[in-house]
C-alpha atoms as a PDB file:
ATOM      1  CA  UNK A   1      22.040  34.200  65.363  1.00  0.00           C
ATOM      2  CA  UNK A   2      22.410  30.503  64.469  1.00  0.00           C
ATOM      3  CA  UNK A   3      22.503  29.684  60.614  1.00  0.00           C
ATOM      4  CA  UNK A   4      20.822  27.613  58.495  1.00  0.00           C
ATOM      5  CA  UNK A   5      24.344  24.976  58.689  1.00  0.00           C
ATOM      6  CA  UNK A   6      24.212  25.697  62.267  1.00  0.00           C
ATOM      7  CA  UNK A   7      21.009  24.481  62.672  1.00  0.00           C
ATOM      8  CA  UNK A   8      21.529  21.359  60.373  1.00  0.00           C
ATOM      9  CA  UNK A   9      24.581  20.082  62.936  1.00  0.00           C
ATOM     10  CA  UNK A  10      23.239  21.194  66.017  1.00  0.00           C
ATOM     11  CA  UNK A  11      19.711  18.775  65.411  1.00  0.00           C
ATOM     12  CA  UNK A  12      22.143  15.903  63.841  1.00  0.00           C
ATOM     13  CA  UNK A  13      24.403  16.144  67.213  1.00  0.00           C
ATOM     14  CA  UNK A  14      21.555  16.045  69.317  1.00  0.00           C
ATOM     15  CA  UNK A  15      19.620  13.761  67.328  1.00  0.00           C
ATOM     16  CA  UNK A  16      22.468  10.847  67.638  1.00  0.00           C
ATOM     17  CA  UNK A  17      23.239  12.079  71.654  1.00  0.00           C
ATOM     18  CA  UNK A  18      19.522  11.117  71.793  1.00  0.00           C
ATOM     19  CA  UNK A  19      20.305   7.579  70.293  1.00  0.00           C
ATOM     20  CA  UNK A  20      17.400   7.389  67.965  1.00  0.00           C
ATOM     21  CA  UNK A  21      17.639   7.021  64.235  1.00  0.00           C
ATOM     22  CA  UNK A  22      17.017  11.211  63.838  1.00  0.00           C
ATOM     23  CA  UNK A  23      14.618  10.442  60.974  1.00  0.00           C
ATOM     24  CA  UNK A  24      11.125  11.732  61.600  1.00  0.00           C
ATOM     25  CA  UNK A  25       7.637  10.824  59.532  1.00  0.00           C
ATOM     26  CA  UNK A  26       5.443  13.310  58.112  1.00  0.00           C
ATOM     27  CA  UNK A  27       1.978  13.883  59.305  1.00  0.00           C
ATOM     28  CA  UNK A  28      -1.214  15.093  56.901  1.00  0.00           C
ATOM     29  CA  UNK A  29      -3.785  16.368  60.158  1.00  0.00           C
ATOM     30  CA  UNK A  30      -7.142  17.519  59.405  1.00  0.00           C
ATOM     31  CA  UNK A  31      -7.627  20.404  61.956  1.00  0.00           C
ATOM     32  CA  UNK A  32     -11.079  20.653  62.609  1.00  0.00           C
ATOM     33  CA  UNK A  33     -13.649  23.513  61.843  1.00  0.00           C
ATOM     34  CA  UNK A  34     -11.633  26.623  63.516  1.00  0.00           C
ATOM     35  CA  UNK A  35     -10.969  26.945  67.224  1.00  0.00           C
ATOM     36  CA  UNK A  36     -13.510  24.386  67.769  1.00  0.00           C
ATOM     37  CA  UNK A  37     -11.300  21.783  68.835  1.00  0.00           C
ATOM     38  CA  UNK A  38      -9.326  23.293  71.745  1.00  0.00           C
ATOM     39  CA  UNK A  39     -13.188  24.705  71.856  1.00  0.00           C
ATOM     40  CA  UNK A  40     -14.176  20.716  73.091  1.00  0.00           C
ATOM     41  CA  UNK A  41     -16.852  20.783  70.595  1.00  0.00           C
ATOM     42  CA  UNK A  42     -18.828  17.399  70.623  1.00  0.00           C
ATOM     43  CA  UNK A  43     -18.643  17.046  67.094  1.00  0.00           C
ATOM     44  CA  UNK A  44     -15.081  17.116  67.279  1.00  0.00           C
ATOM     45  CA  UNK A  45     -14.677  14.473  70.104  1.00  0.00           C
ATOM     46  CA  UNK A  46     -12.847  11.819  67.701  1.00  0.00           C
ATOM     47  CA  UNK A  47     -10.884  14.562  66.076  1.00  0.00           C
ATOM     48  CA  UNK A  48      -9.700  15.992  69.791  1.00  0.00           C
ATOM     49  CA  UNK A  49      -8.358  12.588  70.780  1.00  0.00           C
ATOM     50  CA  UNK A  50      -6.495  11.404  67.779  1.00  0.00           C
ATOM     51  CA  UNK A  51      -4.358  15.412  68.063  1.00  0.00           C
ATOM     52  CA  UNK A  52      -3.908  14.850  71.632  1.00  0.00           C
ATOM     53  CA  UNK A  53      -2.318  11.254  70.948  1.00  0.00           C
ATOM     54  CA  UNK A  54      -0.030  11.987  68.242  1.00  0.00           C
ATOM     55  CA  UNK A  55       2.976  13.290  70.941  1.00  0.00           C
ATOM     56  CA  UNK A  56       2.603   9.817  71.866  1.00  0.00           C
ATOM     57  CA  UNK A  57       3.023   7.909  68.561  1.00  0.00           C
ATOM     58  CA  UNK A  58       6.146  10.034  67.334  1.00  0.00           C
ATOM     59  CA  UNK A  59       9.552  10.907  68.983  1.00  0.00           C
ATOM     60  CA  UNK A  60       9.621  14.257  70.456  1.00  0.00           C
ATOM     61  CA  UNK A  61      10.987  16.223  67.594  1.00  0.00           C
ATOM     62  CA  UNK A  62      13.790  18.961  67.602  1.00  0.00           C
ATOM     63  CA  UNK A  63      11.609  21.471  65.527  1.00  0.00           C
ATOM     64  CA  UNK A  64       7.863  21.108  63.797  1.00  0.00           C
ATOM     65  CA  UNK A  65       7.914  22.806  60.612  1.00  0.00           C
ATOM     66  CA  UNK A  66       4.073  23.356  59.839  1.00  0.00           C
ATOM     67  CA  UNK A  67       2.466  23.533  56.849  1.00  0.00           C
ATOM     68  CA  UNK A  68      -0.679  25.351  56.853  1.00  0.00           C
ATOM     69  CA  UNK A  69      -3.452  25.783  54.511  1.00  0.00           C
ATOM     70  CA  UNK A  70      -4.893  29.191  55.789  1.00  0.00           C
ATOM     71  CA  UNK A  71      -1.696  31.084  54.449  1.00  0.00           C
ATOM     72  CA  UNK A  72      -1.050  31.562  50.527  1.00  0.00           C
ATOM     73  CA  UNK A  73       1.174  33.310  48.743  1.00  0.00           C
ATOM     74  CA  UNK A  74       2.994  33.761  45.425  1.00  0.00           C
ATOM     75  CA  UNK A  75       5.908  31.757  46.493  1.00  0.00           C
ATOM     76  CA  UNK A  76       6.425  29.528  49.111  1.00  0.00           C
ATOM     77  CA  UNK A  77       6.583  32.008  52.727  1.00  0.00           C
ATOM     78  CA  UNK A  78       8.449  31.029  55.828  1.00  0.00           C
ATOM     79  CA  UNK A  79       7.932  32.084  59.103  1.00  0.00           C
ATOM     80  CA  UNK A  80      11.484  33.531  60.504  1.00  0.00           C
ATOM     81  CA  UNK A  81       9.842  35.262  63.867  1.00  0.00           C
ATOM     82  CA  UNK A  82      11.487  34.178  67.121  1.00  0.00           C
ATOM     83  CA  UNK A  83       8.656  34.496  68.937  1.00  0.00           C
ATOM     84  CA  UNK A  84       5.581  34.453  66.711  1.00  0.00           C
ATOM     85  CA  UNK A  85       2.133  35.976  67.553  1.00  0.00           C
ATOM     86  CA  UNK A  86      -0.903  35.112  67.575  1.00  0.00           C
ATOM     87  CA  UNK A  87      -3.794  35.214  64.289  1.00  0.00           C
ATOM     88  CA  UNK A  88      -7.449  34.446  65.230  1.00  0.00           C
ATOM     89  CA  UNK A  89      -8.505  33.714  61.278  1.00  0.00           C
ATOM     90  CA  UNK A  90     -11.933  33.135  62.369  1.00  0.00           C
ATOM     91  CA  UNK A  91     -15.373  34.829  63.260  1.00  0.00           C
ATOM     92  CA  UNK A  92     -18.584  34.349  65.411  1.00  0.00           C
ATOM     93  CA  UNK A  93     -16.968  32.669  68.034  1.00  0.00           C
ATOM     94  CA  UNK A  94     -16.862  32.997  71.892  1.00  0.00           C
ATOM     95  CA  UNK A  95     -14.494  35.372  72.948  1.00  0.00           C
ATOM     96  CA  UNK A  96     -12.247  32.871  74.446  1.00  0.00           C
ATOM     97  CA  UNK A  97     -11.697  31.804  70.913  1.00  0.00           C
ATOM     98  CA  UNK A  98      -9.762  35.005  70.587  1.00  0.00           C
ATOM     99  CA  UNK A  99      -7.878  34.743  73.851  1.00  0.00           C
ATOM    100  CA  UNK A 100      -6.250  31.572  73.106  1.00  0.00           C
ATOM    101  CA  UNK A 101      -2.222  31.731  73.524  1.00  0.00           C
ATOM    102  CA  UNK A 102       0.505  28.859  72.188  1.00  0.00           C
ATOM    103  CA  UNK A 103       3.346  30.273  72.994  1.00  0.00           C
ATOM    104  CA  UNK A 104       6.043  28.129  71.219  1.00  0.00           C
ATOM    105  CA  UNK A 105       9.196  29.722  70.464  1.00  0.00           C
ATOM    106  CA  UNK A 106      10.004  30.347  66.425  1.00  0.00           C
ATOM    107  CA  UNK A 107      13.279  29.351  65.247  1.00  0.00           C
ATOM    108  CA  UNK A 108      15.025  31.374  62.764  1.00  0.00           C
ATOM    109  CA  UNK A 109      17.897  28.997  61.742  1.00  0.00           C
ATOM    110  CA  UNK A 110      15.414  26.340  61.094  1.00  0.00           C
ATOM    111  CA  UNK A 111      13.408  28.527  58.507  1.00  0.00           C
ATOM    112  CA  UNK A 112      16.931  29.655  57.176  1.00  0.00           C
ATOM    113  CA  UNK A 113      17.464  26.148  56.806  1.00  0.00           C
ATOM    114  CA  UNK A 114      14.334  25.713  54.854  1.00  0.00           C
ATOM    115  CA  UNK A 115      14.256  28.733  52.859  1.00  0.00           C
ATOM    116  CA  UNK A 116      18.359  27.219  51.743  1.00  0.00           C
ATOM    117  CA  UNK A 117      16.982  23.704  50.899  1.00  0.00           C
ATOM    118  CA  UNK A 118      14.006  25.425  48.518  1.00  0.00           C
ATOM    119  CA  UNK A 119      16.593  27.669  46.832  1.00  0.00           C
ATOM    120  CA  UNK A 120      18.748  24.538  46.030  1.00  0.00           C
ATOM    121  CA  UNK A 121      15.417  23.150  43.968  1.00  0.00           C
ATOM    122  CA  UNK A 122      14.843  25.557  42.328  1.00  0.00           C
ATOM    123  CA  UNK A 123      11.864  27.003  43.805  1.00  0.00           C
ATOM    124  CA  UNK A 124      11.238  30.609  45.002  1.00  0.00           C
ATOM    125  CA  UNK A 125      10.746  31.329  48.588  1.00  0.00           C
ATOM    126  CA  UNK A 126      10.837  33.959  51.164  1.00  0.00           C
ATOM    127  CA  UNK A 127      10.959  34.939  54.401  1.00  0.00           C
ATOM    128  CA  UNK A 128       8.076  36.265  56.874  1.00  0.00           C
ATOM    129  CA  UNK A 129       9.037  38.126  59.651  1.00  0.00           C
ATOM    130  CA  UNK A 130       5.964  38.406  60.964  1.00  0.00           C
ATOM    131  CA  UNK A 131       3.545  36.538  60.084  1.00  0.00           C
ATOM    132  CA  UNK A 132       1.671  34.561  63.275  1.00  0.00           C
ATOM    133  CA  UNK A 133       0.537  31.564  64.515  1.00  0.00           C
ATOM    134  CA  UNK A 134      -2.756  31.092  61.950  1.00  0.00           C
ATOM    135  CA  UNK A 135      -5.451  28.459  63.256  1.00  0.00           C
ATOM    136  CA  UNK A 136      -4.039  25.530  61.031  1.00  0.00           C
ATOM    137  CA  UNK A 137      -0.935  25.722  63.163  1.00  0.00           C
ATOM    138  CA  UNK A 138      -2.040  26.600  66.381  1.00  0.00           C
ATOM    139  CA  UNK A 139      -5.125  24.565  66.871  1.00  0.00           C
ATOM    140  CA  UNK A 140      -3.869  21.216  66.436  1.00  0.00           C
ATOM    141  CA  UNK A 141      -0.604  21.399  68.147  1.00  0.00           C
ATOM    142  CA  UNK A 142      -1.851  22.933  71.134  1.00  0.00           C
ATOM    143  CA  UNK A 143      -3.697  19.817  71.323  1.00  0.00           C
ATOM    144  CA  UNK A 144      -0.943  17.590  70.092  1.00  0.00           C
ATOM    145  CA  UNK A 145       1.874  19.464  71.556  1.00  0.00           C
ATOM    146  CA  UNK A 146       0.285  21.164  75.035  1.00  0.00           C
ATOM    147  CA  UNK A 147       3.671  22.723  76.336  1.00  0.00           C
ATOM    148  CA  UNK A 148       4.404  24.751  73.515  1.00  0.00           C
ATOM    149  CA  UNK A 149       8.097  24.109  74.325  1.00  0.00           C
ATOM    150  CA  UNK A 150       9.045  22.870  70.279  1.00  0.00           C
ATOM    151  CA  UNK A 151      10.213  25.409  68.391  1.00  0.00           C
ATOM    152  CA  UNK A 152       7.558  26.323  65.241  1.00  0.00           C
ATOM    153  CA  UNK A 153       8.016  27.160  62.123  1.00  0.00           C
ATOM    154  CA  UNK A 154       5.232  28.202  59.509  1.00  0.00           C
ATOM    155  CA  UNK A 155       5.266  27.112  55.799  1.00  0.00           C
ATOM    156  CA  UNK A 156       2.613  28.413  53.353  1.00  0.00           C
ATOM    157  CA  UNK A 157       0.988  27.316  50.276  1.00  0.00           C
ATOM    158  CA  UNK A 158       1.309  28.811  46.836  1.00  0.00           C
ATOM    159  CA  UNK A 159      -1.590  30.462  45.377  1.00  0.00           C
ATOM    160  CA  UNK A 160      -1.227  28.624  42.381  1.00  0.00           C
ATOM    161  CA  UNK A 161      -2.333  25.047  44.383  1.00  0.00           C
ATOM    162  CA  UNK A 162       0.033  23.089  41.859  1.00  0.00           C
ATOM    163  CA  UNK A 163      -0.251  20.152  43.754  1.00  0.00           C
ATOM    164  CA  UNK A 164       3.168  19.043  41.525  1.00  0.00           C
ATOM    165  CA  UNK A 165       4.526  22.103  42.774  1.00  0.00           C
ATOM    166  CA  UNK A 166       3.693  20.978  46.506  1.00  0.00           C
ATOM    167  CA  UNK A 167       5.017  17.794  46.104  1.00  0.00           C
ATOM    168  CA  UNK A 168       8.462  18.872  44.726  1.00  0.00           C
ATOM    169  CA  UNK A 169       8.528  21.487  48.110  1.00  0.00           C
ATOM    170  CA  UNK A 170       7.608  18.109  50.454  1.00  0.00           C
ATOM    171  CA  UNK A 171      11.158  16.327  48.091  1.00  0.00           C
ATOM    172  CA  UNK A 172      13.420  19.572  48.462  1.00  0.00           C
ATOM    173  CA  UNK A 173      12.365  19.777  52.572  1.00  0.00           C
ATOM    174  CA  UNK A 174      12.748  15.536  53.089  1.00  0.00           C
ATOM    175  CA  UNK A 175      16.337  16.321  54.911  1.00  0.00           C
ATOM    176  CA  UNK A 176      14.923  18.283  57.921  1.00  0.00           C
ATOM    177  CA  UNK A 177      13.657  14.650  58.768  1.00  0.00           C
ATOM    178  CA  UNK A 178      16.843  13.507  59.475  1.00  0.00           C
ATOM    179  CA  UNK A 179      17.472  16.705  61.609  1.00  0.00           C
ATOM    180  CA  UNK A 180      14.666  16.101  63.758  1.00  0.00           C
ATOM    181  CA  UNK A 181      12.136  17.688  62.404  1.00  0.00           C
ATOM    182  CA  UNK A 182       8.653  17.041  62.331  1.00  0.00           C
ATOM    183  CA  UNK A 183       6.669  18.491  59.249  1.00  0.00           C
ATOM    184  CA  UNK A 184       3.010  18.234  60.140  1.00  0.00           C
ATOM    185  CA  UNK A 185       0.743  19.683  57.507  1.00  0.00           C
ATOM    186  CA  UNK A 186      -2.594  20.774  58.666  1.00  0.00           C
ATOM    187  CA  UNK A 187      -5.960  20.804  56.144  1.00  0.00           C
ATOM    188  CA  UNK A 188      -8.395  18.940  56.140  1.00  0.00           C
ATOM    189  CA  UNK A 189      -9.283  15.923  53.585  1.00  0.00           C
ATOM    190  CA  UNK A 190     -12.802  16.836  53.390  1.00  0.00           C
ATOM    191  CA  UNK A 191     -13.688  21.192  52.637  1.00  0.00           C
ATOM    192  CA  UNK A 192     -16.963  21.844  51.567  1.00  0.00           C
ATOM    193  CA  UNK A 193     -18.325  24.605  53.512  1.00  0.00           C
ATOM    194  CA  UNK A 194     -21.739  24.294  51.750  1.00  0.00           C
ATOM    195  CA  UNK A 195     -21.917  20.728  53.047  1.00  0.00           C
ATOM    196  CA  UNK A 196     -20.679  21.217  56.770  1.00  0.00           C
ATOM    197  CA  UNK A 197     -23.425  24.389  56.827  1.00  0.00           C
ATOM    198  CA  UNK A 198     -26.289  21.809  55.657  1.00  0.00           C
ATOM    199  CA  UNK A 199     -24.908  19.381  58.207  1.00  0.00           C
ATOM    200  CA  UNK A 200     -25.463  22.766  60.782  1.00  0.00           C
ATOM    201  CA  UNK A 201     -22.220  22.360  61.455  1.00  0.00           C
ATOM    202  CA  UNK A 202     -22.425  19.321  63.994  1.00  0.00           C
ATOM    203  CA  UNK A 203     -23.953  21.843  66.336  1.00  0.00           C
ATOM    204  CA  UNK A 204     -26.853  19.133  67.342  1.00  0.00           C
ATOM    205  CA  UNK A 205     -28.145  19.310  63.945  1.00  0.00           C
ATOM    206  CA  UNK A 206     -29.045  16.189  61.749  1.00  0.00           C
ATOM    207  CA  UNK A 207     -26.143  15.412  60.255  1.00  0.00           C
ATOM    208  CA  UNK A 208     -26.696  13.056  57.102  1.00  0.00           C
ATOM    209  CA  UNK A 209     -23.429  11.354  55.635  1.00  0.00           C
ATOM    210  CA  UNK A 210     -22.502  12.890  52.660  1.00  0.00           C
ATOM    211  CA  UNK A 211     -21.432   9.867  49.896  1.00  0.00           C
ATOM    212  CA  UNK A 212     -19.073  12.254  47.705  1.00  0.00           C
ATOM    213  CA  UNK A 213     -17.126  12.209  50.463  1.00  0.00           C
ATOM    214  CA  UNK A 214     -17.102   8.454  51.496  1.00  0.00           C
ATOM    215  CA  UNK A 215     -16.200   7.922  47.776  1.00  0.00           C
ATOM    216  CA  UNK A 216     -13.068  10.545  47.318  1.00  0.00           C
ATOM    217  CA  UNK A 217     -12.075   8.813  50.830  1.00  0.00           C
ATOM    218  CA  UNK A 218     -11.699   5.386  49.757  1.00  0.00           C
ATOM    219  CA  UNK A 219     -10.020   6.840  46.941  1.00  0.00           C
ATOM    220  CA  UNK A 220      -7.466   8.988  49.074  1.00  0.00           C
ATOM    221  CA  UNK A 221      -7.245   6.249  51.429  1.00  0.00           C
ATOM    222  CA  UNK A 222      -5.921   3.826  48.649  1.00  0.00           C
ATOM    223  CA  UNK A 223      -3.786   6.186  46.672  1.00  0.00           C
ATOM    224  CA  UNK A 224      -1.796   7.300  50.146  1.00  0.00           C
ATOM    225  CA  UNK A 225      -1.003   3.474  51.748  1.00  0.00           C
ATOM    226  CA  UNK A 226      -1.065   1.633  48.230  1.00  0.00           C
ATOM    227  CA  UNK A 227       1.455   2.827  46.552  1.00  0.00           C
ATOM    228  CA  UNK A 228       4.607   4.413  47.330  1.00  0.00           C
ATOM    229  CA  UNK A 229       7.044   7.136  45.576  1.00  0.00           C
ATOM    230  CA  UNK A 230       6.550   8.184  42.098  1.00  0.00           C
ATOM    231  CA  UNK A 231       3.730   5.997  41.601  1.00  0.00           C
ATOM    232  CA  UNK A 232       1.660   7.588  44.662  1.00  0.00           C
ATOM    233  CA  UNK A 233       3.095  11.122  44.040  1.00  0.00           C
ATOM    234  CA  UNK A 234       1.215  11.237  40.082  1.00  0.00           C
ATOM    235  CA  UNK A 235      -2.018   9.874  41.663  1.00  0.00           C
ATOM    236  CA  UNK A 236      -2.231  12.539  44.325  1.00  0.00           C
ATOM    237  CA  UNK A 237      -1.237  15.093  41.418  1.00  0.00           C
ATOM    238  CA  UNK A 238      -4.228  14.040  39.684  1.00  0.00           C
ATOM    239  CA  UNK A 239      -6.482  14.159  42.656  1.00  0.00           C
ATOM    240  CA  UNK A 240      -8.840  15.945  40.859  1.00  0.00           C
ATOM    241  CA  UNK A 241      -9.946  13.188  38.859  1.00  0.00           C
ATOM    242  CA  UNK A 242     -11.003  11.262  41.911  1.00  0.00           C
ATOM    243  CA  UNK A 243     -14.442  10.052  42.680  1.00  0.00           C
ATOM    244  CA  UNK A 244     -15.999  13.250  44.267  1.00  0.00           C
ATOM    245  CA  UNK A 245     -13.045  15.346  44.438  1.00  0.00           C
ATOM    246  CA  UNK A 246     -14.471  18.825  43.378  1.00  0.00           C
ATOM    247  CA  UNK A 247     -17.839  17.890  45.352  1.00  0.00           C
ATOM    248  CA  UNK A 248     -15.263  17.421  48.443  1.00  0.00           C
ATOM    249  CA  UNK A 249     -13.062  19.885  47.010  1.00  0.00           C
ATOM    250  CA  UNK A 250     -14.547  23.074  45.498  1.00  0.00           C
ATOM    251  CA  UNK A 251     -11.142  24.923  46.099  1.00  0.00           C
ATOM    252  CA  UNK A 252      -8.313  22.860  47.032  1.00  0.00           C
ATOM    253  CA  UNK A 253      -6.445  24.664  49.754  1.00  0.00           C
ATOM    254  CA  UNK A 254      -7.353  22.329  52.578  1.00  0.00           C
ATOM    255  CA  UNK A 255      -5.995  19.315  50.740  1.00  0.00           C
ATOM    256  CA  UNK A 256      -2.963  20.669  49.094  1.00  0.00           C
ATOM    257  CA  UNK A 257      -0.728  20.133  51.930  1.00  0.00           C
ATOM    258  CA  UNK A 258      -1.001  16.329  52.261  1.00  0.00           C
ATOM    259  CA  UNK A 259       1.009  17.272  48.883  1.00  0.00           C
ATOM    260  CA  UNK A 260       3.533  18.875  50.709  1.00  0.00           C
ATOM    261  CA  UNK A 261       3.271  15.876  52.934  1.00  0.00           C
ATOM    262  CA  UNK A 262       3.704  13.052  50.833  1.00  0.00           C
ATOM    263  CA  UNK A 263       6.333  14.876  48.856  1.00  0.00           C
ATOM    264  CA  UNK A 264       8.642  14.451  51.730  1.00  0.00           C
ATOM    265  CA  UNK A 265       8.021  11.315  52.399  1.00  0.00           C
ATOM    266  CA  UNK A 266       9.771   9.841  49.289  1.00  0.00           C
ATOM    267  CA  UNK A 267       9.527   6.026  49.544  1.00  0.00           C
ATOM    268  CA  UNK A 268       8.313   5.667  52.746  1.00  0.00           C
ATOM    269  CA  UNK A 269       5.251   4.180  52.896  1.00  0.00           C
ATOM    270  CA  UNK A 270       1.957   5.895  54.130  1.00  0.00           C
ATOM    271  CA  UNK A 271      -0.698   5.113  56.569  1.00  0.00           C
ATOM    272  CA  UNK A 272      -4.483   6.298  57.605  1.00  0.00           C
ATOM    273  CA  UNK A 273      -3.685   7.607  60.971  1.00  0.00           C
ATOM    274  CA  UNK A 274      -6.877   8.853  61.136  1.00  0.00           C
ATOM    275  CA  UNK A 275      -9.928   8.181  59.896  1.00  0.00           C
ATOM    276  CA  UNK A 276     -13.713   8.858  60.575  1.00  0.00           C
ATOM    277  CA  UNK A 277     -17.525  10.793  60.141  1.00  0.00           C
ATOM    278  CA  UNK A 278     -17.040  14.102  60.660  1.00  0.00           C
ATOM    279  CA  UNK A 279     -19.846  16.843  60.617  1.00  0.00           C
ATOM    280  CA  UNK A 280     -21.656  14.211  57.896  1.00  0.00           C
ATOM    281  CA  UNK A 281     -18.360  13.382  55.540  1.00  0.00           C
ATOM    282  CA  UNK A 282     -15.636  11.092  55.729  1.00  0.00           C
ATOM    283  CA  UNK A 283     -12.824  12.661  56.842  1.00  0.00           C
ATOM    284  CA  UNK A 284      -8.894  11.054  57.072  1.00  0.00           C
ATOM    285  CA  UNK A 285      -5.451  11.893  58.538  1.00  0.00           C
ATOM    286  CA  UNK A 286      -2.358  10.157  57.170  1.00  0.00           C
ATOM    287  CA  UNK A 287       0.968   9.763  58.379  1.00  0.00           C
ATOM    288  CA  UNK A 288       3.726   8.821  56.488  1.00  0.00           C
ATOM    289  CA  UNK A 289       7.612   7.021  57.771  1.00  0.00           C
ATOM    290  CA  UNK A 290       7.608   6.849  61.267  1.00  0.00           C
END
C-alpha cells in the first residue's frame, strides 16, 4: 500500500512530467438542496451549469480532497476507503435519488498524507474506513467531475464549528496543492431551511428574495476577494458579526468549510466564482489561487 511520502513524490513526479506549475486553487461550492442537482431541478439551472464548468476552469487534478459539511465529528475524520460507498443523506425524494452511483476510486495514501500533515499542526485527526460518499461530495462532482476517474478523498468538519479551527486545517493541508490536489469544499453560503421552505423550495412556488441574505452576501463577497491572508482569515473568523449572518446562518455547518477553504489558500487571492438568486437568497461560490 502506497504511503503518505509515497504519495507526496509520486503527484510531484507526475505533476512536473505534466509540465504545469503542480499548484492547484481551492474551491468553496455551494451544492444545491440534496440530490436535486444531478436531479435537473429548474431551480437549480444556474447552480447545474457553473458545477458542470468547473473541470473546465482548473487543471485536471491528481486527487480531490473534499471537504464536506454533512459529516461532523470530534476531530477532524478522513476517509481512507479504496473504494468508498455510497450515503443517500436525504429523504422524500424519487427513488432514483437513491440509485445514484459515483464510483470514484478512494485513495488511501492521499488521506495518509493528510491525516500526517494535521498531526504535524497539532491538530487531532483520524481515519474512516468506511465512511461513504455523503451528498456534499457526491452531488457536485458528479456534475463537475462526470467520469468519476479522480481519486476522492472525504474530510469532515469538527463539531465544535471553530471556524479558527477550520482555517488552521485549510494552513496545515495548503501542501497537497502543490501535489496536485484539488480541495473543493462543498456547503452552501446561504442555509436557512426555514427560508428555502417559505420560498417552497423553488418547486414553482413564489419565491420572494430574501434581503438578510443579499446583505451577508455583499459582506462575504468583500471579505473573500478584498483582502488576502491574515487580514481575510480574522474577518471570516468573525463571520458571525456580519450583516445577516445568523438570519443566513442559524447553525453554521454549511458555511464552515469555505473556512477550510480559505485557510489553504494562504495569500492567494480569492474570487466569486459563483454567484446568484437561489430558491429566494443570494447565494455565492468562491475560488481561491488558480
Amino acid at each position: 500500500m502506497a504511503t503518505r511520502d509515497d504519495f507526496r513524490r509520486m503527484s510531484l513526479a507526475m505533476a512536473q512530467q505534466c509540465n504545469t506549475s503542480g499548484r492547484m486553487p481551492t474551491i468553496f461550492l455551494p451544492h444545491g438542496g440534496g440530490p436535486m442537482p444531478i436531479l435537473g431541478a429548474p431551480s437549480h439551472k444556474t447552480l447545474i451549469n457553473y458545477l458542470k464548468g468547473i473541470s473546465k476552469s482548473v487543471s485536471k487534478p491528481m486527487a480531490i480532497l473534499a471537504v464536506t459539511a454533512h459529516w461532523e465529528a470530534d476531530r477532524i475524520m478522513v476517509s481512507t476507503a479504496e473504494k468508498p460507498t455510497m450515503l443517500y443523506d436525504y429523504y422524500g425524494f424519487p427513488p432514483e435519488a437513491y440509485e445514484f452511483q459515483y464510483r470514484a476510486p478512494g485513495s488511501p495514501a492521499l488521506a495518509e498524507r493528510a491525516l500526517g500533515l494535521l498531526a504535524a499542526a497539532g491538530i487531532p485527526a483520524a481515519a474512516d474506513a468506511s465512511r461513504g460518499f455523503d451528498h456534499g461530495t457526491f452531488v457536485p462532482l458528479m456534475l463537475a467531475f462526470p467520469d468519476a476517474t479522480i481519486p476522492v478523498v472525504q474530510m469532515s468538519l469538527h463539531k465544535s464549528m471553530d471556524p479558527r479551527l477550520h482555517l488552521s486545517v485549510g494552513a496545515a493541508l495548503a501542501p497537497l496543492r502543490d501535489e496536485g490536489v484539488l480541495i473543493v469544499s462543498s456547503g452552501m453560503s446561504f442555509h436557512n431551511m426555514g427560508v428555502f421552505q417559505s420560498n417552497g423550495f423553488g418547486m414553482g412556488a413564489s419565491s420572494r428574495n430574501y434581503k438578510p441574505s443579499e446583505d451577508f452576501d455583499s459582506w462575504l463577497q468583500q471579505a473573500v476577494t478584498g483582502s488576502v491572508g491574515a487580514r481575510r482569515s480574522e474577518l471570516l473568523a468573525a463571520w458571525s458579526k456580519a450583516p445577516g449572518a445568523r438570519e443566513c446562518h442559524p447553525r453554521e455547518e454549511h458555511l464552515i468549510p469555505l473556512m477550510v477553504a480559505a485557510g489553504a489558500a494562504g495569500a492567494d487571492a480569492g474570487r466569486t466564482d459563483y454567484s446568484d438568486w437561489f430558491i429566494g437568497t443570494k447565494v455565492s461560490g468562491f475560488m481561491f489561487g488558480g
